[in-house]
C-alpha atoms as a PDB file:
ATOM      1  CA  UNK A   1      97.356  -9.584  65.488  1.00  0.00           C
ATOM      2  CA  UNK A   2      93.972  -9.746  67.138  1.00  0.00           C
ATOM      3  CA  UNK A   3      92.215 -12.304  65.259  1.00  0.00           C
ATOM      4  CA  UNK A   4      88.666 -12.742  67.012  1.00  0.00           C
ATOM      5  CA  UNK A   5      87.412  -9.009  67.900  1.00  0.00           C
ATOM      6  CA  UNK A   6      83.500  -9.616  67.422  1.00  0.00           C
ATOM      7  CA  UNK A   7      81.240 -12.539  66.576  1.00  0.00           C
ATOM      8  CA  UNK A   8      78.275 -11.546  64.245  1.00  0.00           C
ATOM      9  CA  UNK A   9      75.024 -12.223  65.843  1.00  0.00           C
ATOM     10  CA  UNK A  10      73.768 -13.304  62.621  1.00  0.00           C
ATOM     11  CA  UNK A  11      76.581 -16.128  61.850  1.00  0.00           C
ATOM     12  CA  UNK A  12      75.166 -17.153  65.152  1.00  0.00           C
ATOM     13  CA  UNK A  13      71.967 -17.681  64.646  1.00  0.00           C
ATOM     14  CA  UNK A  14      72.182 -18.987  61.604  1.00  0.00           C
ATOM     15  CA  UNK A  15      74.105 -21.680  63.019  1.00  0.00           C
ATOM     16  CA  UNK A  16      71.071 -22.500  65.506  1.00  0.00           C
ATOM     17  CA  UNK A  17      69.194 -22.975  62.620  1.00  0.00           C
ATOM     18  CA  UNK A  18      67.351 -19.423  62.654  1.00  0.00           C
ATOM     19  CA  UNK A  19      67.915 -17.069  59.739  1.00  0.00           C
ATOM     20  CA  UNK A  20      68.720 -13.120  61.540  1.00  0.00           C
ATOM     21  CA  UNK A  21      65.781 -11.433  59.651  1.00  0.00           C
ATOM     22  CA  UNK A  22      63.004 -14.058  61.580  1.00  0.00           C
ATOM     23  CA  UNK A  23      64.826 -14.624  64.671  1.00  0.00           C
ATOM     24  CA  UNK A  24      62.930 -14.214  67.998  1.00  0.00           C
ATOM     25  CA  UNK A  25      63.957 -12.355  71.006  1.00  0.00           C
ATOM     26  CA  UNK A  26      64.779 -15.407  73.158  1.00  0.00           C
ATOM     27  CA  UNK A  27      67.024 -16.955  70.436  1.00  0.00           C
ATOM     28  CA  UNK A  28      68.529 -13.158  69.518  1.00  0.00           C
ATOM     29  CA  UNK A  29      69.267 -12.505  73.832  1.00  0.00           C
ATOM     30  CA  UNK A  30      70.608 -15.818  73.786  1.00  0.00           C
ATOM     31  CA  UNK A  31      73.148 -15.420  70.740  1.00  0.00           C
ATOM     32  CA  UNK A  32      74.283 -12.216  72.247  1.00  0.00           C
ATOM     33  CA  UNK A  33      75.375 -13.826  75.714  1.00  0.00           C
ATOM     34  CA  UNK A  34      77.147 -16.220  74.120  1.00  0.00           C
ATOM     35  CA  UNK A  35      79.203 -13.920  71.567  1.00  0.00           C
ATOM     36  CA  UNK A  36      80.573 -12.068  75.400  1.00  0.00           C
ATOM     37  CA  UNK A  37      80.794 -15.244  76.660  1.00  0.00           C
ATOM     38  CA  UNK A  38      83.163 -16.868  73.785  1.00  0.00           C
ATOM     39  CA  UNK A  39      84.951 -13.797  73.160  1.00  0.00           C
ATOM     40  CA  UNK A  40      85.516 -13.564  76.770  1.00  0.00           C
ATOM     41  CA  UNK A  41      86.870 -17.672  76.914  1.00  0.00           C
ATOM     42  CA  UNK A  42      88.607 -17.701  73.600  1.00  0.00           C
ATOM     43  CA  UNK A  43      92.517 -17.337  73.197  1.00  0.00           C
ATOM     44  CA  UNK A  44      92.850 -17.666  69.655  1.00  0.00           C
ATOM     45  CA  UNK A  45      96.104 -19.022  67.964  1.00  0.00           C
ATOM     46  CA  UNK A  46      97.026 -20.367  64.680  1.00  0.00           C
ATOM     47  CA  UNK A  47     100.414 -21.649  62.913  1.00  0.00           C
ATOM     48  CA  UNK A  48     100.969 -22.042  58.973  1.00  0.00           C
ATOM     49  CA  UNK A  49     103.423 -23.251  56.068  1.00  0.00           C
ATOM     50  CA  UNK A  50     103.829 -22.874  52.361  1.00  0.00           C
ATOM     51  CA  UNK A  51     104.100 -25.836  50.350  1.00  0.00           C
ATOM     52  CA  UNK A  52     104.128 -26.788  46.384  1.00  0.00           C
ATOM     53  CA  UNK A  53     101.645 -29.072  45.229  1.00  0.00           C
ATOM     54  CA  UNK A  54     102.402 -31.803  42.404  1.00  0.00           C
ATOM     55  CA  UNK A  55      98.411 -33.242  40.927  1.00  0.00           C
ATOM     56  CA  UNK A  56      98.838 -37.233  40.831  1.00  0.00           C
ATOM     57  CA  UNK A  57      96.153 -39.698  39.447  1.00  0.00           C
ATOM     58  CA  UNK A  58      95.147 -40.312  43.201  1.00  0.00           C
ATOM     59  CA  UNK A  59      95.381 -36.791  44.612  1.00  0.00           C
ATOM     60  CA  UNK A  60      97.523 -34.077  44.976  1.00  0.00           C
ATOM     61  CA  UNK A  61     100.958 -34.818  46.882  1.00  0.00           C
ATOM     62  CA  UNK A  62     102.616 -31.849  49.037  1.00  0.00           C
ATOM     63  CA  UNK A  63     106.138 -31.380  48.949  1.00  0.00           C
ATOM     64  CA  UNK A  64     106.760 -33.417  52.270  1.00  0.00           C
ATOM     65  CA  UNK A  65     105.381 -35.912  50.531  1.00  0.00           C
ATOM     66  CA  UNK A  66     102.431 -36.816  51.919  1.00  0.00           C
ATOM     67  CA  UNK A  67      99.629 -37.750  49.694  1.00  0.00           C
ATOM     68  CA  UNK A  68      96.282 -35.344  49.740  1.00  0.00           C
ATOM     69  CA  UNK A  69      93.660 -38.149  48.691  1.00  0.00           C
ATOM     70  CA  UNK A  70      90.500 -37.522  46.476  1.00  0.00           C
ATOM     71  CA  UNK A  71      89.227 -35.954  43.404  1.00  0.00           C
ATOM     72  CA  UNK A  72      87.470 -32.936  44.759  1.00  0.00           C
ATOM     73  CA  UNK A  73      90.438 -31.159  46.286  1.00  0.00           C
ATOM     74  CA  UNK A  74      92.700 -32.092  43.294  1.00  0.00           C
ATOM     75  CA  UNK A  75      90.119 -29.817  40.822  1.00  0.00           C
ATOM     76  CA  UNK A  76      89.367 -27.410  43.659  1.00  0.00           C
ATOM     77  CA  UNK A  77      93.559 -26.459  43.185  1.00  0.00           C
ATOM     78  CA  UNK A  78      93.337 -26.533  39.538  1.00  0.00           C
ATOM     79  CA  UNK A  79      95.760 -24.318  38.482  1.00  0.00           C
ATOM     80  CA  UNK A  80      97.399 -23.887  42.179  1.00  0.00           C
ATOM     81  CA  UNK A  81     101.173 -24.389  41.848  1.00  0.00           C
ATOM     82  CA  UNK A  82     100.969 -24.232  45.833  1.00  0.00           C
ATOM     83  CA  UNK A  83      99.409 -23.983  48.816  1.00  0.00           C
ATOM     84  CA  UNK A  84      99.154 -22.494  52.382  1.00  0.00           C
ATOM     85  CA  UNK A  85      98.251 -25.069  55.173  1.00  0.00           C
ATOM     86  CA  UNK A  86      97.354 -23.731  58.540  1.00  0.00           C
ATOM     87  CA  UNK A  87      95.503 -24.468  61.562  1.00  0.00           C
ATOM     88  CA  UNK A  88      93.500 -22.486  64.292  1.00  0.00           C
ATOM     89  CA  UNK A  89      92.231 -22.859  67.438  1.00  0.00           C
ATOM     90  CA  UNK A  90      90.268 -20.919  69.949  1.00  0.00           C
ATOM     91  CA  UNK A  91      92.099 -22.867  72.794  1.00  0.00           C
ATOM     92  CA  UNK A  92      90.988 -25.103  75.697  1.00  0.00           C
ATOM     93  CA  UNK A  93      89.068 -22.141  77.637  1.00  0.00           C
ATOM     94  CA  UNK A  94      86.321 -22.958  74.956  1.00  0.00           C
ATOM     95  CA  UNK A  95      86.398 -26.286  75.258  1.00  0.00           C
ATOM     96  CA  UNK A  96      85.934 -25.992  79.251  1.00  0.00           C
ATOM     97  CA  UNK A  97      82.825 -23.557  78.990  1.00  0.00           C
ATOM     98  CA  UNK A  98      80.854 -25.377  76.896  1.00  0.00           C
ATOM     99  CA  UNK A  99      81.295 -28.583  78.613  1.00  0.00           C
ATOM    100  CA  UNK A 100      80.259 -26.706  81.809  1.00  0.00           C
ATOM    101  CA  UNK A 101      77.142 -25.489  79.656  1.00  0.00           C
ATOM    102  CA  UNK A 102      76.322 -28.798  78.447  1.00  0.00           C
ATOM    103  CA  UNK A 103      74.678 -29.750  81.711  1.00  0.00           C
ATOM    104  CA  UNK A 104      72.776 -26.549  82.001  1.00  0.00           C
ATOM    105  CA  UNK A 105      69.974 -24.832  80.030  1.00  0.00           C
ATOM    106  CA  UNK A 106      69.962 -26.464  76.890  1.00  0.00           C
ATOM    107  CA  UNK A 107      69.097 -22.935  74.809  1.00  0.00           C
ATOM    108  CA  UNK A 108      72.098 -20.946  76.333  1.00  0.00           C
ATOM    109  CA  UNK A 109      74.328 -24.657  75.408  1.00  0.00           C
ATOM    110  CA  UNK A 110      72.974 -24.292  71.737  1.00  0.00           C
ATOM    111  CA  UNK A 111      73.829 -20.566  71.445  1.00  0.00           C
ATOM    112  CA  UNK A 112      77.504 -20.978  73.199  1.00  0.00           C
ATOM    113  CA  UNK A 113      78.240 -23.914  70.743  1.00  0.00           C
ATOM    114  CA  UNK A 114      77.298 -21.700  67.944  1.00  0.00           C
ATOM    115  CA  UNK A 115      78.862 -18.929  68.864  1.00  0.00           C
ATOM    116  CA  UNK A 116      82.439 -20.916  68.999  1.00  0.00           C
ATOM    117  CA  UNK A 117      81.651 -22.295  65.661  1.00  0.00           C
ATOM    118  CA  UNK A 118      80.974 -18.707  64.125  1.00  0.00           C
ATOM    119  CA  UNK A 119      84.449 -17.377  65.740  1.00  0.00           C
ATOM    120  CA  UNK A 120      86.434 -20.280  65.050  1.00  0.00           C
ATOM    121  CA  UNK A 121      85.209 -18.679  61.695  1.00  0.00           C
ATOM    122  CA  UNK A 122      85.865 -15.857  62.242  1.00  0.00           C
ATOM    123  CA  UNK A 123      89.369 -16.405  63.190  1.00  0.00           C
ATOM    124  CA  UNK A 124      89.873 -18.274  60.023  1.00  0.00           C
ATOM    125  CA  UNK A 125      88.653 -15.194  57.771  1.00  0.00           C
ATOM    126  CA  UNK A 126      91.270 -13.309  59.956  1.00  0.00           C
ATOM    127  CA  UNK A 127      93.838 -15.147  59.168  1.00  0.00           C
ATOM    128  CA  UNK A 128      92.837 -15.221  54.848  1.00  0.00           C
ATOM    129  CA  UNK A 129      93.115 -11.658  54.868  1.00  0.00           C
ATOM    130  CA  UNK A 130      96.777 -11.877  56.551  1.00  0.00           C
ATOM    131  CA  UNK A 131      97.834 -14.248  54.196  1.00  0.00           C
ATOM    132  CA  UNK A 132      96.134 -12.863  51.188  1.00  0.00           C
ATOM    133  CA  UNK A 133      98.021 -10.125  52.073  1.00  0.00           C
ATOM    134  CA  UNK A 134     101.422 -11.466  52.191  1.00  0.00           C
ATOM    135  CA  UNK A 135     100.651 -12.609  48.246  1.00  0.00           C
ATOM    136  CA  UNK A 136      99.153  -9.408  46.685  1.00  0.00           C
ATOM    137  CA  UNK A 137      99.484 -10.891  43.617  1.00  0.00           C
ATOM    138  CA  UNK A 138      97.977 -14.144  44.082  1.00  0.00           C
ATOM    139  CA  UNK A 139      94.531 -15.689  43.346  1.00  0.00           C
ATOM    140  CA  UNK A 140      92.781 -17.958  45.725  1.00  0.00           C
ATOM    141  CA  UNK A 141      89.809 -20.459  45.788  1.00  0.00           C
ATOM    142  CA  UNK A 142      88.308 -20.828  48.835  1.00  0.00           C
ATOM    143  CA  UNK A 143      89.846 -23.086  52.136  1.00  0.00           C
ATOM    144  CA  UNK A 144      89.220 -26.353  51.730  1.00  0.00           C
ATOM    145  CA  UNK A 145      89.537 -28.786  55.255  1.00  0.00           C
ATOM    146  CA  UNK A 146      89.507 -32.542  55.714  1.00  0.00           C
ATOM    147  CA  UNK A 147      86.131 -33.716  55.985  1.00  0.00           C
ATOM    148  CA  UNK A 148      85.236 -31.695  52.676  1.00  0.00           C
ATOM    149  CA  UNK A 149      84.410 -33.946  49.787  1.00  0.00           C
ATOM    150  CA  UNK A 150      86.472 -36.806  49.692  1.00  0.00           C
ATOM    151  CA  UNK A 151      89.288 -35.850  51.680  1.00  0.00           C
ATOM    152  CA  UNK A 152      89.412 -37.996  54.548  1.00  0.00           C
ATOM    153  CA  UNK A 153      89.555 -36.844  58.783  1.00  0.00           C
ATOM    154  CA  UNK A 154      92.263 -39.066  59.205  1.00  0.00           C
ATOM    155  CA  UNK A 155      94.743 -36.833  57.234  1.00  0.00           C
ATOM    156  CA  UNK A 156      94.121 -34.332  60.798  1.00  0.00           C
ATOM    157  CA  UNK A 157      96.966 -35.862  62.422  1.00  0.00           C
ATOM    158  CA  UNK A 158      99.585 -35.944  59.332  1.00  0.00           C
ATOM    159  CA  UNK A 159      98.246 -32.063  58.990  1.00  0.00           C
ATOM    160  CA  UNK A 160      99.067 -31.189  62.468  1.00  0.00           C
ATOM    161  CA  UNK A 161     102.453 -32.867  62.320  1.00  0.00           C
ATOM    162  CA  UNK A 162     103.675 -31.233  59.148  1.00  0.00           C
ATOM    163  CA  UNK A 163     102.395 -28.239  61.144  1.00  0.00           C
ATOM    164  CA  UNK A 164     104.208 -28.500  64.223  1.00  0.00           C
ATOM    165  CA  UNK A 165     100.614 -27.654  65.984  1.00  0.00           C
ATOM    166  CA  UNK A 166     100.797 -29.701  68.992  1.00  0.00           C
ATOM    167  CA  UNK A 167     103.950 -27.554  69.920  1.00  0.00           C
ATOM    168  CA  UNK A 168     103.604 -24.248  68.306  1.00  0.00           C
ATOM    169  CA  UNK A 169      99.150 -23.859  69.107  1.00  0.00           C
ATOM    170  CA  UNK A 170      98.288 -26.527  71.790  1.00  0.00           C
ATOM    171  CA  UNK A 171      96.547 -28.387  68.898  1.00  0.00           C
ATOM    172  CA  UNK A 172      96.533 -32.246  68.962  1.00  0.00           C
ATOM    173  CA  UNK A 173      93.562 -35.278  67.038  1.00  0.00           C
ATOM    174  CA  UNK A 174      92.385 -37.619  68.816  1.00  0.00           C
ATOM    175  CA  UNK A 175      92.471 -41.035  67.378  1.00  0.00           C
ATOM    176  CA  UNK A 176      89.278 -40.996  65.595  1.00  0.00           C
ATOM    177  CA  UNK A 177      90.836 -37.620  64.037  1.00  0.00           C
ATOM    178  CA  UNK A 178      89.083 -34.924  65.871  1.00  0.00           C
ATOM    179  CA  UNK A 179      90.537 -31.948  66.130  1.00  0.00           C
ATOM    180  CA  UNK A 180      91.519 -31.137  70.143  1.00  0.00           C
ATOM    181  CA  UNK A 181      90.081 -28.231  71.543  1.00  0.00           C
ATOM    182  CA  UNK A 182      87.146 -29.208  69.512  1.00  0.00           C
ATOM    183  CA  UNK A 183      86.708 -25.788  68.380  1.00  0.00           C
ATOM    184  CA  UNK A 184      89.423 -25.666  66.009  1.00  0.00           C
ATOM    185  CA  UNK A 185      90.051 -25.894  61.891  1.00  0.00           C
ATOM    186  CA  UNK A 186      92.865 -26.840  59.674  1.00  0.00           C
ATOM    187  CA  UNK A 187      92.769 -25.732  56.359  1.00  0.00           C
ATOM    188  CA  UNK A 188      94.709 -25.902  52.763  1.00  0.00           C
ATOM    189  CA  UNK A 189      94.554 -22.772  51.273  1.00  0.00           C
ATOM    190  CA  UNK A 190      95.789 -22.303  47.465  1.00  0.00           C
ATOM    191  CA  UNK A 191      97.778 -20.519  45.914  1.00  0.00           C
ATOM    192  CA  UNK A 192      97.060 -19.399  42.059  1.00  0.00           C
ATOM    193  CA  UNK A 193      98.384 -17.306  39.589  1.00  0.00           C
ATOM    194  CA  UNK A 194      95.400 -16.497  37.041  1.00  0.00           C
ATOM    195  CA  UNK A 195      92.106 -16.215  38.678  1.00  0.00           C
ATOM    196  CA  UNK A 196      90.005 -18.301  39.977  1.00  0.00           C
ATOM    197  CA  UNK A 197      87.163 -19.087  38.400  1.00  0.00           C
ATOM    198  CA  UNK A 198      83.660 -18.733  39.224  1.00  0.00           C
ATOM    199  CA  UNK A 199      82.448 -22.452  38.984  1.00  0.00           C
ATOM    200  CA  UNK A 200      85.090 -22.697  41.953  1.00  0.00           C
ATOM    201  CA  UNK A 201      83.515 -19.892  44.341  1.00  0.00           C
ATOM    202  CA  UNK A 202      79.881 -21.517  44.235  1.00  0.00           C
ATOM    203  CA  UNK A 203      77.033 -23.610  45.871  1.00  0.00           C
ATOM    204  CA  UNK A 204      77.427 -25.739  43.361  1.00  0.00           C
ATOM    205  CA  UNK A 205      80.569 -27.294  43.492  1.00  0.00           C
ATOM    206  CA  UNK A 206      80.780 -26.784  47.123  1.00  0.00           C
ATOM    207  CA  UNK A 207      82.253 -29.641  48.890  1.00  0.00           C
ATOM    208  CA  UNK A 208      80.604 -28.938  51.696  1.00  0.00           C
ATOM    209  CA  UNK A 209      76.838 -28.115  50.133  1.00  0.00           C
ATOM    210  CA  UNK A 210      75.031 -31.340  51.542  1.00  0.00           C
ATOM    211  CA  UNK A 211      75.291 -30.374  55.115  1.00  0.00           C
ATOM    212  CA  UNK A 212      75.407 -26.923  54.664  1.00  0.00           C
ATOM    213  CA  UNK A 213      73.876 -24.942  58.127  1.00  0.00           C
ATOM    214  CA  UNK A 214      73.690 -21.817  55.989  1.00  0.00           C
ATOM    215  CA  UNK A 215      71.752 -23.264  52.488  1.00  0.00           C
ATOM    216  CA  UNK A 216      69.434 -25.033  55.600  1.00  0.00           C
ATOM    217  CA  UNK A 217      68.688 -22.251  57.119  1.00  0.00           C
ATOM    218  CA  UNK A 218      67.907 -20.590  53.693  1.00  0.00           C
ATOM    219  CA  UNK A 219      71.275 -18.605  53.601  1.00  0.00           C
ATOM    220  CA  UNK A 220      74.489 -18.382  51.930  1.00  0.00           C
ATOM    221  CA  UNK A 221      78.075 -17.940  53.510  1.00  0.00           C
ATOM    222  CA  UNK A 222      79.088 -15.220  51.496  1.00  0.00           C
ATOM    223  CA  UNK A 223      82.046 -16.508  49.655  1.00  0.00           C
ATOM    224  CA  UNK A 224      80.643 -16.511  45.885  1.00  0.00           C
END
């Protein structure tokens, strides 16, 4: 399964902070490099696992055990008898180039840390359509990761573990729970059998809203 075949030029630049339609040639030249150059680095892998998922006053507890802490994600799976966890990464090549770019022209940096934010994206839609596939018959609301709301960073490492990521993907937290390679995403996915409702799909109720690169850059990420 190739998971990363292009990077959109646009999900670049709108992660520089420069919506597509008004972007100038410099920033547009400089997103395009960077899309080869990523594409060319990048040796995508991921891992998942199914789990059932039991609301509780605090949260909403896997069936591991392990407690999912907050409010937000416990109404974001309303209605979700389970759940697909899974984790991605675009692998240490990333990592390397952009700390090699760092030190360099600080326009071409910008574009090639974009550019490994939009696949890591990328690679995430990827893998949504592989698992919406394998349940035809589910609904879903849209992946949800620690940082999101009120679900803490520090559940990174208890996600990984359940995971197996260090072993199967390469994919480790550091102790102030970020993710290593950098460029990488775990995610709880749910599982429903009615649809999903609208109010769950929006701006809105976004966990993510506040620092929202696309509603910054006067866009939207589609998944309404």
């Amino acid at each position: 399964m190739n998971l990363l075949k292009t990077i959109p030029i646009g999900e670049i630049l709108r992660y520089m902070g420069c919506p597509p339609d008004r972007a100038d040639p410099v920033s547009q030249a400089a997103a395009e490099r960077a899309a080869q150059r990523i594409l060319a680095a990048a040796v995508p892998r991921w891992t998942w696992m199914e789990t059932s998922l039991s609301p509780e006053e605090d949260g909403i507890r896997l069936s591991s055990g392990l407690l999912l802490p907050g409010q937000d994600l416990k109404r974001h799976l309303a209605g979700c008898g389970s759940a697909v966890l899974f984790c991605a990464t675009l692998g240490a090549g990333v990592d390397a180039l952009l700390r090699r770019a760092a030190s360099g022209d600080l326009l071409e940096a910008l574009a090639l840390d974009c550019a490994a934010s939009a696949a890591v994206e990328e690679v995430c839609d990827a893998i949504e359509v592989a698992l919406r596939e394998r349940w035809p018959a589910k609904y879903f609301p849209f992946r949800y990761s620690p940082g999101y709301g009120d679900l803490p960073l520090s559940l990174q490492g208890e996600l990984l573990r359940l995971l197996d990521a260090p072993r199967r993907v390469g994919l480790t937290a550091s102790s102030s729970h970020i993710l290593l390679p950098r460029k990488s995403v775990t995610a709880i996915l749910g599982l429903s059998d009615t649809p999903v409702a609208a109010s769950s799909r929006s701006c809105a109720t976004c966990p993510g809203r506040d620092g929202c690169l696309y509603r910054k850059s006067g866009g939207h990420c589609g998944i309404s």
